[in-house]
N, C-alpha and C. Protein backbone atom coordinates (compact mmCIF):
# COMPACT_ATOMS: atom_id res chain seq x y z
N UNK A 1 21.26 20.72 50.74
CA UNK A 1 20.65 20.06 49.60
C UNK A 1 20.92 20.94 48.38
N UNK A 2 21.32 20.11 47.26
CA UNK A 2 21.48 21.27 46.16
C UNK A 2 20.59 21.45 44.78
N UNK A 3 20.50 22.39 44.61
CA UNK A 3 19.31 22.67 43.76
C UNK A 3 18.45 21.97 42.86
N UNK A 4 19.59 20.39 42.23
CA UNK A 4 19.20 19.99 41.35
C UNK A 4 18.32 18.90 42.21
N UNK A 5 18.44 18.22 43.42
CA UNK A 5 17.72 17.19 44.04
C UNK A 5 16.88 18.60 44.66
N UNK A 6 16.77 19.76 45.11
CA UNK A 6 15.46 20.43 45.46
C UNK A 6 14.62 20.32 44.76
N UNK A 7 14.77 20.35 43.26
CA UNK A 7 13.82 20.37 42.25
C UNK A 7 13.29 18.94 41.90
N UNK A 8 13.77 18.03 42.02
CA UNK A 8 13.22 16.91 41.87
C UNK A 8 12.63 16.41 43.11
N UNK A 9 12.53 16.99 44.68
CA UNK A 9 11.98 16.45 45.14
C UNK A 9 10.78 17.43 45.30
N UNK A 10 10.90 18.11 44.40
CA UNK A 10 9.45 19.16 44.48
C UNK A 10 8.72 18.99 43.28
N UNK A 11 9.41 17.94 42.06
CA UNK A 11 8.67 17.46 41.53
C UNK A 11 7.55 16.11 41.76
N UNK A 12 8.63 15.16 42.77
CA UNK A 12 7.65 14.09 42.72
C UNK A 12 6.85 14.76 43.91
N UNK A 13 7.00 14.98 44.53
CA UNK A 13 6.11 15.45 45.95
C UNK A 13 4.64 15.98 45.51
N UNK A 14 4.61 16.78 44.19
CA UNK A 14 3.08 17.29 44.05
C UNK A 14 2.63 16.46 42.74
N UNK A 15 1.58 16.00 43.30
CA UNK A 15 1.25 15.03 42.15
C UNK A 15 0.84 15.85 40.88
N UNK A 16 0.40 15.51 39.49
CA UNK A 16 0.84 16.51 38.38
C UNK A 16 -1.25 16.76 38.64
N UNK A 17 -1.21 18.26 38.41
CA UNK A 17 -2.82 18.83 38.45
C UNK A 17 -3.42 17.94 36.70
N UNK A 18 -4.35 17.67 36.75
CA UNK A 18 -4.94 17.32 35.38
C UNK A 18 -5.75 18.39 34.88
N UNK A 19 -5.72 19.12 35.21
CA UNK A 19 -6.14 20.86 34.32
C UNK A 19 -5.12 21.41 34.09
N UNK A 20 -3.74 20.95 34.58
CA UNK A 20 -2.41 22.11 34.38
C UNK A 20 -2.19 21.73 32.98
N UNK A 21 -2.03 22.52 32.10
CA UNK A 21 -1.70 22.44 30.40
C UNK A 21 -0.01 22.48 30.68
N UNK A 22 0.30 20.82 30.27
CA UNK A 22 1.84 20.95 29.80
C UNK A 22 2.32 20.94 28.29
N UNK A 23 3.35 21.25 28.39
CA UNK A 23 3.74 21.32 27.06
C UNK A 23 3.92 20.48 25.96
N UNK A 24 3.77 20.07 25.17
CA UNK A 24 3.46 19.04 24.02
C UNK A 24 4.90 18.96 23.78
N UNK A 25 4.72 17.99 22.88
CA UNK A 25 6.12 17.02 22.59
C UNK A 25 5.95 17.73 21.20
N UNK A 26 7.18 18.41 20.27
CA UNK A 26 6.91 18.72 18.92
C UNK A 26 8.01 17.77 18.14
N UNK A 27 7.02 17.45 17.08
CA UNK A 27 7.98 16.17 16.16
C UNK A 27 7.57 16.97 14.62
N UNK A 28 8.13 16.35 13.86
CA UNK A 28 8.04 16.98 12.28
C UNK A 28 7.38 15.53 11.43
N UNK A 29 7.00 15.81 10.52
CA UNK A 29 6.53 14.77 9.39
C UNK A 29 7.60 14.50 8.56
N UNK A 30 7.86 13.46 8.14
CA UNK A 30 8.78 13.39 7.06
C UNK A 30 7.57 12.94 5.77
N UNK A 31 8.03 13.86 4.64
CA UNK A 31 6.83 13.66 3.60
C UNK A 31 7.28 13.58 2.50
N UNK A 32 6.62 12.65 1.77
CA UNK A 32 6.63 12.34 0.48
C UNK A 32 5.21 12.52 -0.43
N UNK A 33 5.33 12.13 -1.59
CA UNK A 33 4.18 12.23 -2.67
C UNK A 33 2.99 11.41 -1.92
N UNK A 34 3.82 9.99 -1.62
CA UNK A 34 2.73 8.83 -1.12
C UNK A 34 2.00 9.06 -0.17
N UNK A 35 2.83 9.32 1.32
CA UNK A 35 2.07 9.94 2.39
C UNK A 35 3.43 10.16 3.15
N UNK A 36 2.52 10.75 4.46
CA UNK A 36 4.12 11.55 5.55
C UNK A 36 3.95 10.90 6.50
N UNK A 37 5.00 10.47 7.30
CA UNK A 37 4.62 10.03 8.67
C UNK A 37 5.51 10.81 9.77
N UNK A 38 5.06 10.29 11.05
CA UNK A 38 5.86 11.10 12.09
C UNK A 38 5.77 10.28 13.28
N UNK A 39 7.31 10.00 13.56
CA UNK A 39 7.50 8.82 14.78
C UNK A 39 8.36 9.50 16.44
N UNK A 40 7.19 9.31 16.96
CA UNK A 40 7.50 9.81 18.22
C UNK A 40 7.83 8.64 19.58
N UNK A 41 8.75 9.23 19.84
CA UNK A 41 8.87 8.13 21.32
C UNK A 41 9.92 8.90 22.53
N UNK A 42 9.04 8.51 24.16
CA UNK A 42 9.53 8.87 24.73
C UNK A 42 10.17 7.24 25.36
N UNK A 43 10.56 7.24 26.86
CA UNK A 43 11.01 6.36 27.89
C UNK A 43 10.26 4.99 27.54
N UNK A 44 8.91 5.58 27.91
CA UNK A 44 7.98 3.84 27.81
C UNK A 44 6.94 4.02 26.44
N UNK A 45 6.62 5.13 25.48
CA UNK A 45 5.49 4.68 24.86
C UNK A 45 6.10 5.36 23.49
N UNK A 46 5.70 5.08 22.51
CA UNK A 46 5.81 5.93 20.82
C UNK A 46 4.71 6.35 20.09
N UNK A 47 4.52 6.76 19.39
CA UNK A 47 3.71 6.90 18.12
C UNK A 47 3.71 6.69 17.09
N UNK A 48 3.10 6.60 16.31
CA UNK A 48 3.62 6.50 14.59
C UNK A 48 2.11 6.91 13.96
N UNK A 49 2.38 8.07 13.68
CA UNK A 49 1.03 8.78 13.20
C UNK A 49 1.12 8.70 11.00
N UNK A 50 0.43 8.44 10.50
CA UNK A 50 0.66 8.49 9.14
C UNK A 50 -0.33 9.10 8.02
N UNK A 51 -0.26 10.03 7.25
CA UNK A 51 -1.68 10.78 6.72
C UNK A 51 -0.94 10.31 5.30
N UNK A 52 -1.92 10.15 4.79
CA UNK A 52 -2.27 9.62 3.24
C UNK A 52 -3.33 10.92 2.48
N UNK A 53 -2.86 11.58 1.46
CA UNK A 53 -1.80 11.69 0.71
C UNK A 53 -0.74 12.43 1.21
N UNK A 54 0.59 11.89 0.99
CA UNK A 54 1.82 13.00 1.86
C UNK A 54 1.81 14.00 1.78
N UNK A 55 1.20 14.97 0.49
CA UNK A 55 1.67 16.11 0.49
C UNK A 55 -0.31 16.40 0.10
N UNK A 56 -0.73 16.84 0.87
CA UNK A 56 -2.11 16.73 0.50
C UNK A 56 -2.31 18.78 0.16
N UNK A 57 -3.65 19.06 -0.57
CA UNK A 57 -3.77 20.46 -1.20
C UNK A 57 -5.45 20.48 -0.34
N UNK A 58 -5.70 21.67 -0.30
CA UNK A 58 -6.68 22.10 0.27
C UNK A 58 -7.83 21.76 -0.63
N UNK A 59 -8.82 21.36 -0.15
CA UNK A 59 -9.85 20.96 -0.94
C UNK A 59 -9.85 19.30 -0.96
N UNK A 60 -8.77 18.68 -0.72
CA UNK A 60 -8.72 17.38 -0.95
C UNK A 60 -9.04 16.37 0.78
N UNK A 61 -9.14 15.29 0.85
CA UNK A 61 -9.62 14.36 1.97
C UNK A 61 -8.09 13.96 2.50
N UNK A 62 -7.51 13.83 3.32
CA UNK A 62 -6.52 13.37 4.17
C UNK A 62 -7.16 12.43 4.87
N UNK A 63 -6.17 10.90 5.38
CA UNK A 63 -6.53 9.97 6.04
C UNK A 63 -5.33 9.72 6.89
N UNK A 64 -5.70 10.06 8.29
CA UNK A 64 -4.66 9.77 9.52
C UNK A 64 -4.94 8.47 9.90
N UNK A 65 -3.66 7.78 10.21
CA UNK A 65 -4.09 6.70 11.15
C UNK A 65 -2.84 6.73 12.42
N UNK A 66 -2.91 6.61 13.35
CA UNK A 66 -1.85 6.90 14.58
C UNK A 66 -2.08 4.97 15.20
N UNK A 67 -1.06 5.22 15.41
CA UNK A 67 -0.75 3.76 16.04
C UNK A 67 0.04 4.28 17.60
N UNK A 68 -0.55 3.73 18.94
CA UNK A 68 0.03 4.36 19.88
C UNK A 68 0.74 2.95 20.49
N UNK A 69 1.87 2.49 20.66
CA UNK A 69 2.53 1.25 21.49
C UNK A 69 2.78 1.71 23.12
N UNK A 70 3.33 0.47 23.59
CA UNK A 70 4.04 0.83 24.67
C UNK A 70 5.65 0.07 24.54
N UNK A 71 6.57 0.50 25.33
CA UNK A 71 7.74 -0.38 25.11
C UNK A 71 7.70 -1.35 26.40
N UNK A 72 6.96 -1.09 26.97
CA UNK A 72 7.00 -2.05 28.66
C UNK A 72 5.47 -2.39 29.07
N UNK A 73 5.10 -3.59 28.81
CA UNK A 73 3.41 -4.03 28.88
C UNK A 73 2.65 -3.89 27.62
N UNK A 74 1.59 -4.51 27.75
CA UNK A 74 0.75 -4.59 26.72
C UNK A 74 0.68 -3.28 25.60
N UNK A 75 0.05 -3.66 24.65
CA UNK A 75 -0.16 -2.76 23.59
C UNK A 75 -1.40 -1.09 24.66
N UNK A 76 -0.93 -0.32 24.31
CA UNK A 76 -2.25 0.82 24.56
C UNK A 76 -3.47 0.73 23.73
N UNK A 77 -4.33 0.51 24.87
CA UNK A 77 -5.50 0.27 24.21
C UNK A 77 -6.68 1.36 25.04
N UNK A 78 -6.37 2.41 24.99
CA UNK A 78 -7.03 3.09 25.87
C UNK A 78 -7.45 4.52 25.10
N UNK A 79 -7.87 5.42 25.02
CA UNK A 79 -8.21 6.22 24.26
C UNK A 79 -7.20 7.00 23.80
N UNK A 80 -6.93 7.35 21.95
CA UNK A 80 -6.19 8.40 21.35
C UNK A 80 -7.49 9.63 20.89
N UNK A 81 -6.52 10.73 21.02
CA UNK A 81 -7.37 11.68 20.58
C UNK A 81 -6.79 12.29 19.65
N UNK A 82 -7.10 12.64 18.38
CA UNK A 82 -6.40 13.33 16.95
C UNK A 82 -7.20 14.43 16.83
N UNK A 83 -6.55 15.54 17.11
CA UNK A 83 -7.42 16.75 16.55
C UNK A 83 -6.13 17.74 15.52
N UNK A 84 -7.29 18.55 14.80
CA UNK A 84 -6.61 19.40 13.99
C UNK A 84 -6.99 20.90 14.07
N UNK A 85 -5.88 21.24 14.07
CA UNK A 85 -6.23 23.13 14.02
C UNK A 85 -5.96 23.23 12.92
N UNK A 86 -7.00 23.91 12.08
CA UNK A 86 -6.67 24.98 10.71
C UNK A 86 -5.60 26.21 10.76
N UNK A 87 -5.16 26.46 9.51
CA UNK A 87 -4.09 27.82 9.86
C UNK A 87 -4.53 28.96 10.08
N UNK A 88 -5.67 29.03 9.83
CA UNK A 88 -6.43 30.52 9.92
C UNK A 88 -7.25 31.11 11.31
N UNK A 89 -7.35 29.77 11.81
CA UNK A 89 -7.53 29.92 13.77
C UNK A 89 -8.71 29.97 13.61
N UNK A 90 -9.60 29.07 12.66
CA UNK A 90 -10.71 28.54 13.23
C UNK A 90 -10.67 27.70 14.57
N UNK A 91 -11.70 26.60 14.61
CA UNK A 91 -11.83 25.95 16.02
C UNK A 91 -11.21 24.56 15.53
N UNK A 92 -10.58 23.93 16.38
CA UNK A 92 -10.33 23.16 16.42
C UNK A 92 -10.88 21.40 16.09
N UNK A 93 -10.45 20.93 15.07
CA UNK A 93 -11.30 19.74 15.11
C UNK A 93 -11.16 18.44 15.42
N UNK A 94 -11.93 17.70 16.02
CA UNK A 94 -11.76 16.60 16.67
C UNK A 94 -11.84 15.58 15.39
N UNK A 95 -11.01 15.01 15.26
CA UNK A 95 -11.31 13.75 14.29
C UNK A 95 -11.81 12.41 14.60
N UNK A 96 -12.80 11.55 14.35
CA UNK A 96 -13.27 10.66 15.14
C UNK A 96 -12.67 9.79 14.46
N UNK A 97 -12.36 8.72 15.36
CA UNK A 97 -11.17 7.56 14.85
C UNK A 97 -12.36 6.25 15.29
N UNK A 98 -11.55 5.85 13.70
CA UNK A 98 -12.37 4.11 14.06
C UNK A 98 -10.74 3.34 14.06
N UNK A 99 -11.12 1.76 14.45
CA UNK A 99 -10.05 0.85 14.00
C UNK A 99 -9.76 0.60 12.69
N UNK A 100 -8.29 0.63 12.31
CA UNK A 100 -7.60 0.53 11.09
C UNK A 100 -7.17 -1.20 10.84
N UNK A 101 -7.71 -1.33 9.50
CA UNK A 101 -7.43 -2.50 9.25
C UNK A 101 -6.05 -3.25 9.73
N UNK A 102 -5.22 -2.45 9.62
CA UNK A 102 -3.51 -2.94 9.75
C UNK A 102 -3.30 -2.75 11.32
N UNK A 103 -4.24 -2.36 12.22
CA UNK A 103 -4.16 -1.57 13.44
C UNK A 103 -4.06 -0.50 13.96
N UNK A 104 -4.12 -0.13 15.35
CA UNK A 104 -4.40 1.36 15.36
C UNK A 104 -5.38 1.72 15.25
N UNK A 105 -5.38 3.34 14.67
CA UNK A 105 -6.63 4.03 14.69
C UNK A 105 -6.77 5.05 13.30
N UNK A 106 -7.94 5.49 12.77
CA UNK A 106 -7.98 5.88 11.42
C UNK A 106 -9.39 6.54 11.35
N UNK A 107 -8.48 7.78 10.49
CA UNK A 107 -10.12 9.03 10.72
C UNK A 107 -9.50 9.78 9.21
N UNK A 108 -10.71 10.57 8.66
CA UNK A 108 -10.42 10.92 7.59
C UNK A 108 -10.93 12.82 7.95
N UNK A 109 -10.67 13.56 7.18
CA UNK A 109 -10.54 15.01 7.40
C UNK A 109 -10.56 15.41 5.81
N UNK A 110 -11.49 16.33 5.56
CA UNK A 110 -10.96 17.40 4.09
C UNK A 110 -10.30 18.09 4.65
N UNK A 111 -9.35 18.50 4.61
CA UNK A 111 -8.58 19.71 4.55
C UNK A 111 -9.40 21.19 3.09
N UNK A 112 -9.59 21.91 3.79
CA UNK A 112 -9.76 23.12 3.28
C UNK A 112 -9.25 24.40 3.33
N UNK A 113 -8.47 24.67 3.73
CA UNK A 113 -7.34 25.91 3.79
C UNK A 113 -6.28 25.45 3.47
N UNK A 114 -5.41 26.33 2.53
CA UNK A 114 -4.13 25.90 2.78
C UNK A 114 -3.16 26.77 3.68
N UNK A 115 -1.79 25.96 3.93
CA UNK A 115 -1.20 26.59 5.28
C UNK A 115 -0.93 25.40 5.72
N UNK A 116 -0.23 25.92 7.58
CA UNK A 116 0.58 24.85 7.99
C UNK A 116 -0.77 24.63 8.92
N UNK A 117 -1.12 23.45 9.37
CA UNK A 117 -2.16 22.50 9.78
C UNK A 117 -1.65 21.80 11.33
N UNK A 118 -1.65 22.13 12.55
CA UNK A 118 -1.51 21.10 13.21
C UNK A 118 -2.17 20.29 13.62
N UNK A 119 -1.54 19.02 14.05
CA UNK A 119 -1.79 18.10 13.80
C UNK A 119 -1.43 17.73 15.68
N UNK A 120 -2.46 16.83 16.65
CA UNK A 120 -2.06 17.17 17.78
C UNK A 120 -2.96 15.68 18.14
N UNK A 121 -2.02 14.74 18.64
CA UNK A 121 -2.30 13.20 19.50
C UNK A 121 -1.68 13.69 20.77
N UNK A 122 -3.24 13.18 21.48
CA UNK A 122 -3.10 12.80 22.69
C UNK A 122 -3.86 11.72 23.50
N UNK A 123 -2.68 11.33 24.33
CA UNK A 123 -3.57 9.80 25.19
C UNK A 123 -2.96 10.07 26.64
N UNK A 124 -3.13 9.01 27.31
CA UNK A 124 -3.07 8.66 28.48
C UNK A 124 -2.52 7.85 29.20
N UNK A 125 -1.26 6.97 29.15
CA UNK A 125 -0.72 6.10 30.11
C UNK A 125 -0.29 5.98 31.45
N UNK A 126 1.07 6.16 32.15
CA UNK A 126 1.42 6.73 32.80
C UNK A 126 1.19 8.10 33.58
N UNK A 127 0.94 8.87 32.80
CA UNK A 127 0.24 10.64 32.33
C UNK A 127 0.22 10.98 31.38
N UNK A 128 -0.10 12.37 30.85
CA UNK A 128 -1.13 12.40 29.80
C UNK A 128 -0.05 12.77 29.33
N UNK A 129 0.31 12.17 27.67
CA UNK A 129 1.18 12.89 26.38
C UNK A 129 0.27 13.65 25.21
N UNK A 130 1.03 14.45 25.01
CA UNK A 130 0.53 15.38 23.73
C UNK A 130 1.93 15.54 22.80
N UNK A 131 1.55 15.01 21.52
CA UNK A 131 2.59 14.93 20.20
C UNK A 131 1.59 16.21 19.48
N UNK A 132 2.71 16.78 18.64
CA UNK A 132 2.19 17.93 18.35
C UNK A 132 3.18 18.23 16.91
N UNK A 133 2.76 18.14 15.60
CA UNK A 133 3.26 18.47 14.46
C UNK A 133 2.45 19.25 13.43
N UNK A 134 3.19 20.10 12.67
CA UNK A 134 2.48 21.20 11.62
C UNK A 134 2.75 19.76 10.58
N UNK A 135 1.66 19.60 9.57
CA UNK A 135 1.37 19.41 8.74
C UNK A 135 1.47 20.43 7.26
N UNK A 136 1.95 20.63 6.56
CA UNK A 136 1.66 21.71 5.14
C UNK A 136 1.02 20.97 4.75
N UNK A 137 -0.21 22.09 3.94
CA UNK A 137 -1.14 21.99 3.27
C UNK A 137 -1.23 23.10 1.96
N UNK A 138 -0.74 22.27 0.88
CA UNK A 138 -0.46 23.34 -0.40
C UNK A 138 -1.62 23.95 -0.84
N UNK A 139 -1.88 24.80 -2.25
CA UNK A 139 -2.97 25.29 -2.80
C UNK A 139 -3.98 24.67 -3.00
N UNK A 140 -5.02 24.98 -3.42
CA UNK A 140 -5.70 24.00 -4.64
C UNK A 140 -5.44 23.27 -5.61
N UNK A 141 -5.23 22.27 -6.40
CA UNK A 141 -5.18 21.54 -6.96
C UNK A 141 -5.64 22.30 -8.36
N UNK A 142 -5.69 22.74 -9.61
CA UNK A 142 -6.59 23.52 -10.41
C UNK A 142 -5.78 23.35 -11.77
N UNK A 143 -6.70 23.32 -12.83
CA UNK A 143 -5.76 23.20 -14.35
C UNK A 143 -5.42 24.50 -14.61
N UNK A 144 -4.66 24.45 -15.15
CA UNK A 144 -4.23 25.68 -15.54
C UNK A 144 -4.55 26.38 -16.71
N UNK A 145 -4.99 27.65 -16.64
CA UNK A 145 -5.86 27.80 -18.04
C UNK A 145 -5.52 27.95 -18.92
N UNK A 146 -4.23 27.78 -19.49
CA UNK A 146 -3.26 27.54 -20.81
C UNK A 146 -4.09 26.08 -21.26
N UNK A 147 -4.06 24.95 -20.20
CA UNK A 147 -4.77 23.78 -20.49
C UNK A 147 -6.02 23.82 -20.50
N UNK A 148 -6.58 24.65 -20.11
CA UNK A 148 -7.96 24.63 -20.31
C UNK A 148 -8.66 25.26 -21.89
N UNK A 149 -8.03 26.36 -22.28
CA UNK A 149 -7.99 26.83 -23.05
C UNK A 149 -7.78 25.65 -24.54
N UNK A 150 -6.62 25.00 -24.34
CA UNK A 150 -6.47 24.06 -25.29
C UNK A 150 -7.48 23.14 -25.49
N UNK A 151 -7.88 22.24 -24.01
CA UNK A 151 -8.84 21.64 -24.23
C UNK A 151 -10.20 21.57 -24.98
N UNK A 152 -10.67 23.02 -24.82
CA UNK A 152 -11.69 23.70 -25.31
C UNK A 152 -11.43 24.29 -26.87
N UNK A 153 -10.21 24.45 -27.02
CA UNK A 153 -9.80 24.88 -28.74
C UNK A 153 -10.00 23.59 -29.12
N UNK A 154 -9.55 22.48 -28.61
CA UNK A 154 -9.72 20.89 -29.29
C UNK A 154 -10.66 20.21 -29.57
N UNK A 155 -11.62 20.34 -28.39
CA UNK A 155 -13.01 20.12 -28.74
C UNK A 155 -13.89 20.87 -29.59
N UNK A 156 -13.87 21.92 -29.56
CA UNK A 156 -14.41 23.00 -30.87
C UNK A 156 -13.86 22.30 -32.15
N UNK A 157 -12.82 22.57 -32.02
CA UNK A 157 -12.50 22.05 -33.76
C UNK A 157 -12.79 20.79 -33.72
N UNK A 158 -12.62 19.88 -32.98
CA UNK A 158 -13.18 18.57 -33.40
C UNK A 158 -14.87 18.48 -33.60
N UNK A 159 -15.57 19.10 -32.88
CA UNK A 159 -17.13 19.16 -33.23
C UNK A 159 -17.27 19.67 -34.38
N UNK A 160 -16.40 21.12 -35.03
CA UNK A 160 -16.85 21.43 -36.23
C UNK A 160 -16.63 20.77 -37.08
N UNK A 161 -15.10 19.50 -37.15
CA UNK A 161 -15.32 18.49 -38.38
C UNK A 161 -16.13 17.79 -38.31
N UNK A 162 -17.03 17.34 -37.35
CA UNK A 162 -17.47 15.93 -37.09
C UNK A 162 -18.99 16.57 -37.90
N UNK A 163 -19.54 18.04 -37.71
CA UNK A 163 -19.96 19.00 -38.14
C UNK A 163 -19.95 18.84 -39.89
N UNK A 164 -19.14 19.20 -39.98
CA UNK A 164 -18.65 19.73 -41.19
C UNK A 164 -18.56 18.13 -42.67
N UNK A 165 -18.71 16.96 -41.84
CA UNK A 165 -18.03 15.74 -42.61
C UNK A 165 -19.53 15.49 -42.58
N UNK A 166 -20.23 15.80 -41.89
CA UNK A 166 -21.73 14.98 -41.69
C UNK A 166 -22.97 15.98 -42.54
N UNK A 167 -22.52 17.57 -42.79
CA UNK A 167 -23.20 18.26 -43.51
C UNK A 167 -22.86 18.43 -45.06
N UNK A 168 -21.17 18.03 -45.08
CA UNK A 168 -21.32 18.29 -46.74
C UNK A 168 -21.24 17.03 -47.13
N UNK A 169 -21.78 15.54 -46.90
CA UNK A 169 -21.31 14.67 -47.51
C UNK A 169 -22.47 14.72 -49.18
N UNK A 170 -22.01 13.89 -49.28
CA UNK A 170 -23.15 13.99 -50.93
C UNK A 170 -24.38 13.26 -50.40
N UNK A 171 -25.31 13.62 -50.98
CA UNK A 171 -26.80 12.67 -50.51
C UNK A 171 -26.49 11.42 -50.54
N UNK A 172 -26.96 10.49 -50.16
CA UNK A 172 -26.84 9.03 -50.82
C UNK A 172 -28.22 8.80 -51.85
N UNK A 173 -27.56 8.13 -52.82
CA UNK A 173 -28.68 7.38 -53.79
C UNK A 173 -29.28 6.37 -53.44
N UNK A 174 -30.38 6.39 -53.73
CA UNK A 174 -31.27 5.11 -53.61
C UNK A 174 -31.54 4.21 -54.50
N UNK A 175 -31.22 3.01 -54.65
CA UNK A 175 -30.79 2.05 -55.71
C UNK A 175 -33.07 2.41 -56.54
N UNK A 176 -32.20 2.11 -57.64
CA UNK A 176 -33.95 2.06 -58.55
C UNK A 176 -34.70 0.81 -57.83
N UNK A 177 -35.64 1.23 -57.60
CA UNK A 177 -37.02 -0.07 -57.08
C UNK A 177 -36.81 -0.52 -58.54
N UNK A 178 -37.48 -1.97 -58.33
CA UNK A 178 -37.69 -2.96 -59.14
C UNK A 178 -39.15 -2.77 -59.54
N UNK A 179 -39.46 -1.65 -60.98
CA UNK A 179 -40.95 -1.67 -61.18
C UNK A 179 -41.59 -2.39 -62.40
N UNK A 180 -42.57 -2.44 -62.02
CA UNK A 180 -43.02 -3.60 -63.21
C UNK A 180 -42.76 -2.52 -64.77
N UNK A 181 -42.43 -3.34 -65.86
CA UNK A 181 -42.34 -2.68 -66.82
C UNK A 181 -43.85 -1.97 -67.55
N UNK A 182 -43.91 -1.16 -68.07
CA UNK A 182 -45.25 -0.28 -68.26
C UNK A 182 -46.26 -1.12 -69.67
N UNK A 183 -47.06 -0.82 -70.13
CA UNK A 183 -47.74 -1.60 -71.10
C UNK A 183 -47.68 -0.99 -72.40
């Protein structure tokens, strides 16, 4: 027997452990301003995971929605799980998914660190898949204090004319009352 049918019959022979951690499927985002998506597919099933805003900054709300198909039988309708790891190796977070208007599934997340973010679907058909993509997550979002500075020079001087037009105008006169003439 030669090595390559040894190994395959020592694969199907032990059925797969459901505590054994296999290795995730890694896919990339393709991203834009609007939002990024990332389309995964193996033999029988795909993904199409999509976060709104594409290029999202720390501090701001991200909205995933993952759509899981099959290519052979009904649609999957069985549980997705979306979690996210931060870059800094906090704990891991579970995102709770409701149904998405267009279909699928849809959960919302602030993002608060910036850094690369993964991003990690997993379900259950056949056996268990895990899709697995870094997300970037830019700075803060923040004006810049050249603009801030201006803003604040603009409003000053505009309060001091508005100031300045309302304190030196001339009194107004008051037309003469109509008095009776004297005797």
């Amino acid at each position: 027997m030669n090595t390559a049918a040894a190994l395959l019959l020592l694969l199907v022979s032990h059925p797969e452990d459901p505590g054994e951690r296999r290795p995730s499927d890694r896919s990339t985002f393709t991203a834009s301003e609007v939002g990024a998506s990332l389309d995964w597919a193996d033999a029988e099933d795909r993904v199409q995971l999509s976060v709104r805003p594409g290029m999202p900054h720390a501090g701001e709300s991200a909205t995933f929605t993952v759509q899981v198909g099959s290519f052979n039988g009904p649609p999957h309708d069985g549980a997705v799980v979306l979690s996210l790891r931060p870059p800094d190796g906090r704990a891991v977070v579970e995102l709770p998914l409701a149904p998405a208007q267009k279909g699928g599934l849809t959960g919302t997340h602030a993002l608060d660190a910036e850094g690369k973010w993964t991003v990690d679907v997993r379900f259950r058909t056949t056996r268990a898949k895990h899709v697995q993509a870094d997300l970037p997550v830019g700075s803060p979002r923040r004006l810049p204090w050249a603009e801030v500075a201006g803003l604040t020079t603009a409003a000053a001087w505009l309060t001091w004319m508005v100031l300045r037009s309302t304190s030196s105008a001339p009194p107004r006169s008051t037309p003469p009352e109509d008095t009776p003439p004297s005797p």
